[in-house]
N, C-alpha and C. Protein backbone atom coordinates (compact mmCIF):
# COMPACT_ATOMS: atom_id res chain seq x y z
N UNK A 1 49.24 154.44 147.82
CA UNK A 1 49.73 155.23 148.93
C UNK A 1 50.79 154.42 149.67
N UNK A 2 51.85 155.26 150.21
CA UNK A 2 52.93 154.81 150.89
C UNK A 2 52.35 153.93 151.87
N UNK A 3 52.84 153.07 152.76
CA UNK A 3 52.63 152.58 154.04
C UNK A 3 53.04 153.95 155.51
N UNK A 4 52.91 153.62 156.31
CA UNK A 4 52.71 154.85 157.30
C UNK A 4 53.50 153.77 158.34
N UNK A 5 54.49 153.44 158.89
CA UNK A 5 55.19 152.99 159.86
C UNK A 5 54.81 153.00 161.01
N UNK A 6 54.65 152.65 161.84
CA UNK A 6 54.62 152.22 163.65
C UNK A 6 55.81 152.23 164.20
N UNK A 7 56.36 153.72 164.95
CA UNK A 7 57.56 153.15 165.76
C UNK A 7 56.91 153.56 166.76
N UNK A 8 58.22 151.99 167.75
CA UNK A 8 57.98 152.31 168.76
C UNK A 8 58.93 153.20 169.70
N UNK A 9 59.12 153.06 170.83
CA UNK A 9 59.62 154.47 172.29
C UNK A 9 60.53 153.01 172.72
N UNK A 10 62.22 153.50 172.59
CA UNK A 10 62.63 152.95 173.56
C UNK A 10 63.57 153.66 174.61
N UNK A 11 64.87 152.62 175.14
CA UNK A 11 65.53 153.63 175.64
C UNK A 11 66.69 154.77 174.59
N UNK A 12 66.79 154.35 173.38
CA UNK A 12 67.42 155.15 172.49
C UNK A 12 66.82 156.68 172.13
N UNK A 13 65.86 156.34 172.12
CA UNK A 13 64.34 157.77 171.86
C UNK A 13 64.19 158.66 172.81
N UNK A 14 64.24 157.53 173.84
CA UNK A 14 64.01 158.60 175.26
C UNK A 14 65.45 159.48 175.41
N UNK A 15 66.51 158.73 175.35
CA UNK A 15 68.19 160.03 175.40
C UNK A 15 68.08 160.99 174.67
N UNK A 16 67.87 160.31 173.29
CA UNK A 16 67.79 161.15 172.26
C UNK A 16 66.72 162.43 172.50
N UNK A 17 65.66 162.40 172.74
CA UNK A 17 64.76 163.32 173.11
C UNK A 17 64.92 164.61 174.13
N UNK A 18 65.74 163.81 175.10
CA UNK A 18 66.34 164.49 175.96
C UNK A 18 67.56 165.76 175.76
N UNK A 19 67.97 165.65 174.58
CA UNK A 19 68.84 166.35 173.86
C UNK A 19 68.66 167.08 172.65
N UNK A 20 67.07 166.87 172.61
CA UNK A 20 66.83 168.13 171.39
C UNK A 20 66.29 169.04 171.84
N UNK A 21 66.24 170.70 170.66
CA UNK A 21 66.16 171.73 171.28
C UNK A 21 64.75 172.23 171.91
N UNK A 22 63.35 171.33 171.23
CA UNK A 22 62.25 171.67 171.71
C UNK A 22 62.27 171.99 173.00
N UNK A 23 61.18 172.53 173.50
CA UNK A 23 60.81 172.67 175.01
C UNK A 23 60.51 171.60 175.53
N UNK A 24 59.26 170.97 174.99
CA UNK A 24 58.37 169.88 175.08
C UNK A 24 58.80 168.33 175.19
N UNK A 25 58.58 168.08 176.05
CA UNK A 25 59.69 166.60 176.07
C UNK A 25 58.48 165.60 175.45
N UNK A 26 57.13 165.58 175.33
CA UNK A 26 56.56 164.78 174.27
C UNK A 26 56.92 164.86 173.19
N UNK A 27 57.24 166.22 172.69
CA UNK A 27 56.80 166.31 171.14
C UNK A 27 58.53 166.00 170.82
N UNK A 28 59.45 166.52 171.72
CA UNK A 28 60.85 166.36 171.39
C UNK A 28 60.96 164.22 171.15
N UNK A 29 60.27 163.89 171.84
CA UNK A 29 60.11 162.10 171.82
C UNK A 29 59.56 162.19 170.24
N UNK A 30 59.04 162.33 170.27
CA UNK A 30 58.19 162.67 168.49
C UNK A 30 59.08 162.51 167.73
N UNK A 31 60.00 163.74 167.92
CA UNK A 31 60.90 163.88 166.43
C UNK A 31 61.72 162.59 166.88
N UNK A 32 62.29 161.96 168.21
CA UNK A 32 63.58 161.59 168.24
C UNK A 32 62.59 160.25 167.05
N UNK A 33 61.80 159.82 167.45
CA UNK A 33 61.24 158.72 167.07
C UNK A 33 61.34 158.85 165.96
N UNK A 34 61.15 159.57 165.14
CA UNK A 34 61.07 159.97 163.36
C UNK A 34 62.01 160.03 163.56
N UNK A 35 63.53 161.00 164.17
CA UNK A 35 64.71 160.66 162.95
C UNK A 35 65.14 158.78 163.36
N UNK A 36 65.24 158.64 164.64
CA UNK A 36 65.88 157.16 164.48
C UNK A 36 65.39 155.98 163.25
N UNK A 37 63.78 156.33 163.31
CA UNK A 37 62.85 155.65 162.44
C UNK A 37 63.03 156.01 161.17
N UNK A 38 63.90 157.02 161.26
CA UNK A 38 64.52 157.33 159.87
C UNK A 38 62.99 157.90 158.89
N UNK A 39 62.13 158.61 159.32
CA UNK A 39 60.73 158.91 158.69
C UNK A 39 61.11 159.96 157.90
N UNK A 40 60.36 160.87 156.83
CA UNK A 40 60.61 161.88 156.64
C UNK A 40 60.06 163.22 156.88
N UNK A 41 59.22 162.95 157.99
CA UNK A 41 58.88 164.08 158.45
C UNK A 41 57.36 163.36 159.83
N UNK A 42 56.82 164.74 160.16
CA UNK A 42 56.33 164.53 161.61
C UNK A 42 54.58 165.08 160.77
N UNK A 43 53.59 164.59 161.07
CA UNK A 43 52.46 164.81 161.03
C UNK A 43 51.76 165.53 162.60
N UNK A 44 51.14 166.71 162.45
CA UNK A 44 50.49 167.11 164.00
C UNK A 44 50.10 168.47 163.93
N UNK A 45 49.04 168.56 164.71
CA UNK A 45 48.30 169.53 164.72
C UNK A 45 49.03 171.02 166.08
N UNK A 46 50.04 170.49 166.55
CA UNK A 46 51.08 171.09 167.55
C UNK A 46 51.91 171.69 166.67
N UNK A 47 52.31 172.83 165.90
CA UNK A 47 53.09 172.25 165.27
C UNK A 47 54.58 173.66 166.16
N UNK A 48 53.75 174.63 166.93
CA UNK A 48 54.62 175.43 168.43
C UNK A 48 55.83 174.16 168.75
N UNK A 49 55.48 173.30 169.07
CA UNK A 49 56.00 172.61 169.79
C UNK A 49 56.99 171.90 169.43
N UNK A 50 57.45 172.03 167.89
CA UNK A 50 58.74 171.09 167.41
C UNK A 50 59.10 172.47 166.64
N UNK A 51 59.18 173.72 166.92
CA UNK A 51 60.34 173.71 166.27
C UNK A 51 61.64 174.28 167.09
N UNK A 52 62.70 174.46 166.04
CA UNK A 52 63.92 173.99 166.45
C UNK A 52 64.70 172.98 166.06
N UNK A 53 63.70 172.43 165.26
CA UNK A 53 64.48 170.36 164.83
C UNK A 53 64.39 170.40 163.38
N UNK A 54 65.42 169.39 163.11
CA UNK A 54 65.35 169.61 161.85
C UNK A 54 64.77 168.69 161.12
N UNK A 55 63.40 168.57 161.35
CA UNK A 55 62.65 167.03 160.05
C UNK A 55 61.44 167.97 160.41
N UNK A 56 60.91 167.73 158.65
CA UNK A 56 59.63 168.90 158.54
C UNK A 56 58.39 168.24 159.30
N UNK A 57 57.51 169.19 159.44
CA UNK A 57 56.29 169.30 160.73
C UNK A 57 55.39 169.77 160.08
N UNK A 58 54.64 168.99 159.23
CA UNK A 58 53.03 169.00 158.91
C UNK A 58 52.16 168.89 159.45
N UNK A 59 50.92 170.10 159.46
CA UNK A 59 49.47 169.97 160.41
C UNK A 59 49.16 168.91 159.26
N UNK A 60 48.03 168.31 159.35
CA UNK A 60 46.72 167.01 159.01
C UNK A 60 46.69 167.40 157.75
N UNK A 61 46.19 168.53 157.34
CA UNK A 61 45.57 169.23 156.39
C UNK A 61 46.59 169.28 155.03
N UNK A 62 48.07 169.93 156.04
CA UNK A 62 49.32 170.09 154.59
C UNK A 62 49.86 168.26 154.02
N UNK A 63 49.30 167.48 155.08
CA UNK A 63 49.95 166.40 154.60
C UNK A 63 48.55 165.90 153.53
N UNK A 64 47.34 166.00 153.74
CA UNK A 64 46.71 165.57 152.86
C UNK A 64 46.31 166.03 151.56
N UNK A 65 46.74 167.09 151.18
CA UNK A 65 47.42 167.61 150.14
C UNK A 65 48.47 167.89 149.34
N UNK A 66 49.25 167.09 150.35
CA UNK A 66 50.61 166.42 149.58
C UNK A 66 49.91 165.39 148.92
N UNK A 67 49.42 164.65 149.97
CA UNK A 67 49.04 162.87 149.25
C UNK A 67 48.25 163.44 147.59
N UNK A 68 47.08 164.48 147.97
CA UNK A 68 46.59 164.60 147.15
C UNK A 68 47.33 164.92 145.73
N UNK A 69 48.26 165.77 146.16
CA UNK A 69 49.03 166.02 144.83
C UNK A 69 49.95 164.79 144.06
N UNK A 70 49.99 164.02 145.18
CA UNK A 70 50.83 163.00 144.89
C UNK A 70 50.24 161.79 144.13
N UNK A 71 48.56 161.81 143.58
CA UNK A 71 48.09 160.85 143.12
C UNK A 71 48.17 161.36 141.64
């Protein structure tokens, strides 16, 4: 299995966040964090709350059936 990254929130994330189309200024921090972090997509059980953006938004469930398919 891949490794799963740790980013962190800085002041780049926070502008950036501030300028995407979500409503939600958590979940908009979310994506900024994944694209700067360059991730390929967002894991969460919210998933109302990101769209509008463009990096895909998996509940728990669709990502562990990726993995699964992926073994």
């Amino acid at each position: 299995m891949n490794q799963v990254p740790i980013i962190s929130v800085g002041p780049c994330e926070l502008k950036l966040a501030t300028t995407l189309a979500g409503n939600d200024f958590e979940d908009n921090l979310q994506v900024a964090c994944a694209i700067n972090g360059q991730l390929d997509l967002v894991v969460t059980r919210n998933l109302a709350g990101f769209s509008g953006n463009n990096i895909p938004i998996l509940t728990p469930q669709q990502m562990l059936l990726r993995l699964s398919e992926d073994d």
